[in-house]
Protein backbone atom coordinates (compact mmCIF):
# COMPACT_ATOMS: atom_id res chain seq x y z
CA UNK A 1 94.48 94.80 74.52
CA UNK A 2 96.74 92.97 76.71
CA UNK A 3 100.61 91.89 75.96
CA UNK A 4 101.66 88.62 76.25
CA UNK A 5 105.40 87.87 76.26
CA UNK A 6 106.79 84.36 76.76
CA UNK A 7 110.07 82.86 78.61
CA UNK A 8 111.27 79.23 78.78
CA UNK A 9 113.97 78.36 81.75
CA UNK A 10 115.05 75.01 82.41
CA UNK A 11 116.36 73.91 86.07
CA UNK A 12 118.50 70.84 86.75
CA UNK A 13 117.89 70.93 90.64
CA UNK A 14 115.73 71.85 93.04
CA UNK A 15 118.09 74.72 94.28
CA UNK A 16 118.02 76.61 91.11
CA UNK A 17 114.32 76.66 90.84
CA UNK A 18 114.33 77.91 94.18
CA UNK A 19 116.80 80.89 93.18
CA UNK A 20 114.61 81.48 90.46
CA UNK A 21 112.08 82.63 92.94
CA UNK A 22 114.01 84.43 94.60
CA UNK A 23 115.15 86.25 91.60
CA UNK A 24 111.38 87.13 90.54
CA UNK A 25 110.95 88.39 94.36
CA UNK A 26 113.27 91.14 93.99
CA UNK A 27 111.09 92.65 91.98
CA UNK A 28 107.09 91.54 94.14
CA UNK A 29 105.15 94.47 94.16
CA UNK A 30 101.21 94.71 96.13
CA UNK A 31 98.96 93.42 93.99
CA UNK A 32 100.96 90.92 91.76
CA UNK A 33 99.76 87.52 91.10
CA UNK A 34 102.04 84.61 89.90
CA UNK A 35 99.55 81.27 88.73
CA UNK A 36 101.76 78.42 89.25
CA UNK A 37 100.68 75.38 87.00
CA UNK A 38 102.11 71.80 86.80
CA UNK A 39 101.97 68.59 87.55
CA UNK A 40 102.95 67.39 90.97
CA UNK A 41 106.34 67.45 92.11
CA UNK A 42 107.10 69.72 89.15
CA UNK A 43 108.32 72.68 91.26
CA UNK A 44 105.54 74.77 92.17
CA UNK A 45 106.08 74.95 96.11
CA UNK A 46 110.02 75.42 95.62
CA UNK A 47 109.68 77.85 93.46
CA UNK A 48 107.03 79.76 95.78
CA UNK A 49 109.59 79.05 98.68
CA UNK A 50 112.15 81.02 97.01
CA UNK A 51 109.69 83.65 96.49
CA UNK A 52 109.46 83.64 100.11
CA UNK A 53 113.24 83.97 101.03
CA UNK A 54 113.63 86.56 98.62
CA UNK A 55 111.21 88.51 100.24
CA UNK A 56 112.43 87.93 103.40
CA UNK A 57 109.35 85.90 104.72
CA UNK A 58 109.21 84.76 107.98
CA UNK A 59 108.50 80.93 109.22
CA UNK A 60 108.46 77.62 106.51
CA UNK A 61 106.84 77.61 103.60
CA UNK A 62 104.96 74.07 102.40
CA UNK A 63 102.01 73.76 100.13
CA UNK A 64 98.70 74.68 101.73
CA UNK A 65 96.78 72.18 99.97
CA UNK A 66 94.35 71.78 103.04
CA UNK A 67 94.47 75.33 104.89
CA UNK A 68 94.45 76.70 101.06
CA UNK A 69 96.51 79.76 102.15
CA UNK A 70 99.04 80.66 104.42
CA UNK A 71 100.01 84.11 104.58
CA UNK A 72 103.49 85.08 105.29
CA UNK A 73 104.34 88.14 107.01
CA UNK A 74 108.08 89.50 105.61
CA UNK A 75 110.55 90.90 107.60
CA UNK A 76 111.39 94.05 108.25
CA UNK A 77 107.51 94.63 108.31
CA UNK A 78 107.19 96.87 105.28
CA UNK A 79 109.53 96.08 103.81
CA UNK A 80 108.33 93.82 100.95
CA UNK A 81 104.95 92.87 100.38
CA UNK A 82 103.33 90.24 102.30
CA UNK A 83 102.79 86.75 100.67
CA UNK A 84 99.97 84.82 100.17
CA UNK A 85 100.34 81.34 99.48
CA UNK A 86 97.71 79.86 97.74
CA UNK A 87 96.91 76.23 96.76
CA UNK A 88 93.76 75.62 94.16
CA UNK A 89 94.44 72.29 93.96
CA UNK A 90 90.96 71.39 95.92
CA UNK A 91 88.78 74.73 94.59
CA UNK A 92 86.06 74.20 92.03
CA UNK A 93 86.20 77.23 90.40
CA UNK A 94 87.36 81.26 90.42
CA UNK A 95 84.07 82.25 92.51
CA UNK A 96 86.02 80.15 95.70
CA UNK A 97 88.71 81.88 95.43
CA UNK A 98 86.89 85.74 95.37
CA UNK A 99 84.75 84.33 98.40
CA UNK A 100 88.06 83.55 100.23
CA UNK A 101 89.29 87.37 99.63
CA UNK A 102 91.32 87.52 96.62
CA UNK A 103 90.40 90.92 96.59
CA UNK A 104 92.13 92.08 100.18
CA UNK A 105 94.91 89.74 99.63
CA UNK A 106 96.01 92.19 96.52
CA UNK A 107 95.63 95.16 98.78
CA UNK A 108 98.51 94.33 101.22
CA UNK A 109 100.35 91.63 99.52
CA UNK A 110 101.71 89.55 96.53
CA UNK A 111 99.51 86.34 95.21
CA UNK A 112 100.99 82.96 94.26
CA UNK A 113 98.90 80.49 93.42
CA UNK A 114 99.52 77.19 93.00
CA UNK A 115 97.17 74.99 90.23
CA UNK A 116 95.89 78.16 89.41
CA UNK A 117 94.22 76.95 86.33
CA UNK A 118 91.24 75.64 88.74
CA UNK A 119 90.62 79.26 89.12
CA UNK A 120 91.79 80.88 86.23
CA UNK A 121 88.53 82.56 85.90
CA UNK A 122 89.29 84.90 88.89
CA UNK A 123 92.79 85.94 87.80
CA UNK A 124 92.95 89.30 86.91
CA UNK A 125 93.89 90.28 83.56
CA UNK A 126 98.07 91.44 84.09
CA UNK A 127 98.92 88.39 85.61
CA UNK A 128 102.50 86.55 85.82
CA UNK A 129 101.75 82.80 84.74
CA UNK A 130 104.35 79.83 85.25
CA UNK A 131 104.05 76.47 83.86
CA UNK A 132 106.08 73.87 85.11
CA UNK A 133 106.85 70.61 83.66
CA UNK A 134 108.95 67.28 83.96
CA UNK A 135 112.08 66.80 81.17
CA UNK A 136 113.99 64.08 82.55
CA UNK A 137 115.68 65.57 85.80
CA UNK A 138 115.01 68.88 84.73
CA UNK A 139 112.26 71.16 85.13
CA UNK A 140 111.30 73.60 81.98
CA UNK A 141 109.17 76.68 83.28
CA UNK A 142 107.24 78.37 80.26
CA UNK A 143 107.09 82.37 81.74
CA UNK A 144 103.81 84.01 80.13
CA UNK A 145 103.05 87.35 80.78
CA UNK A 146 99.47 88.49 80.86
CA UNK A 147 99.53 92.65 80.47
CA UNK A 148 102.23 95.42 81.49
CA UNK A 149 103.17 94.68 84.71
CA UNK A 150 103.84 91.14 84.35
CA UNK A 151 106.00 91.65 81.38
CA UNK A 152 107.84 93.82 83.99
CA UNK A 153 107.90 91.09 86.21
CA UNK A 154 108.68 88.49 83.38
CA UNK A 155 111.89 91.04 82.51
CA UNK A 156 113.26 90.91 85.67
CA UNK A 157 113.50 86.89 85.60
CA UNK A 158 115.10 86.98 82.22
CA UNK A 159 118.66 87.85 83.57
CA UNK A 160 118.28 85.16 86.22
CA UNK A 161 117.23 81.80 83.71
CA UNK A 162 119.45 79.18 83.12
């Protein structure tokens, strides 16, 4: 049986969804996965930059939507887990995403995926999932934890919601 746990946060800017990520970094472990859903322009990539700075990433971080991952080494090496990057939008299905090497990806790094509801099917079971959405100028994320770890993860992003 798996736990679920839910979290709503609302950002009014760009900056603070970005911090957001960054908060949720401080806690990126090997083998986590965050699905990132939502429509476009809702936040995804921002939020997965943040992720990035907070884990001390190196180079820019923009939606892979036609490399379908970037991986980002962090620095010190060691340090934090490496990043992969991950954009579903164009995948047909979970099977893709196995083929592409899900599998070694959560051996030396962190997951997030971006539209990750085209590939849900491959997610493993304790799983962080965000949804983002458009209210206004705001953005609400809905936080749902899929088994232990993410609720750890999930925890750790409570203190830092708006």
């Amino acid at each position: 049986c798996t736990t679920q746990t839910m979290l709503t946060l609302t950002t009014t800017c760009p900056e603070a969804t970005r911090r957001l990520g960054e908060c949720l970094a401080g806690a990126l472990g090997v083998g986590d996965v965050i699905a990132l859903n939502g429509e476009l322009g809702a936040g995804k990539t921002v939020f997965v930059q943040g992720l990035a700075a907070g884990l001390g990433a190196i180079g820019r971080v923009t939606s892979p939507t036609f490399v379908i991952v970037r991986r980002h080494q962090t620095t010190p090496p060691g340090a934090a887990p490496l990043l992969y990057h991950v954009d579903a939008y164009r995948l047909t299905g979970g099977d893709e995403l196995l083929d592409m090497g899900l599998d070694d990806w959560l051996a030396d790094g962190a997951v997030a995926i971006e539209w990750a509801a085209n590939v849900a099917e491959a997610l493993p079971p304790d799983h962080l999932e965000i949804d983002f959405r458009h209210v206004g100028d705001a953005r609400v994320l809905t936080v749902l934890a899929h088994g232990p770890r993410a609720r750890e993860l999930l925890e750790h992003l409570r203190p830092c919601g708006y």
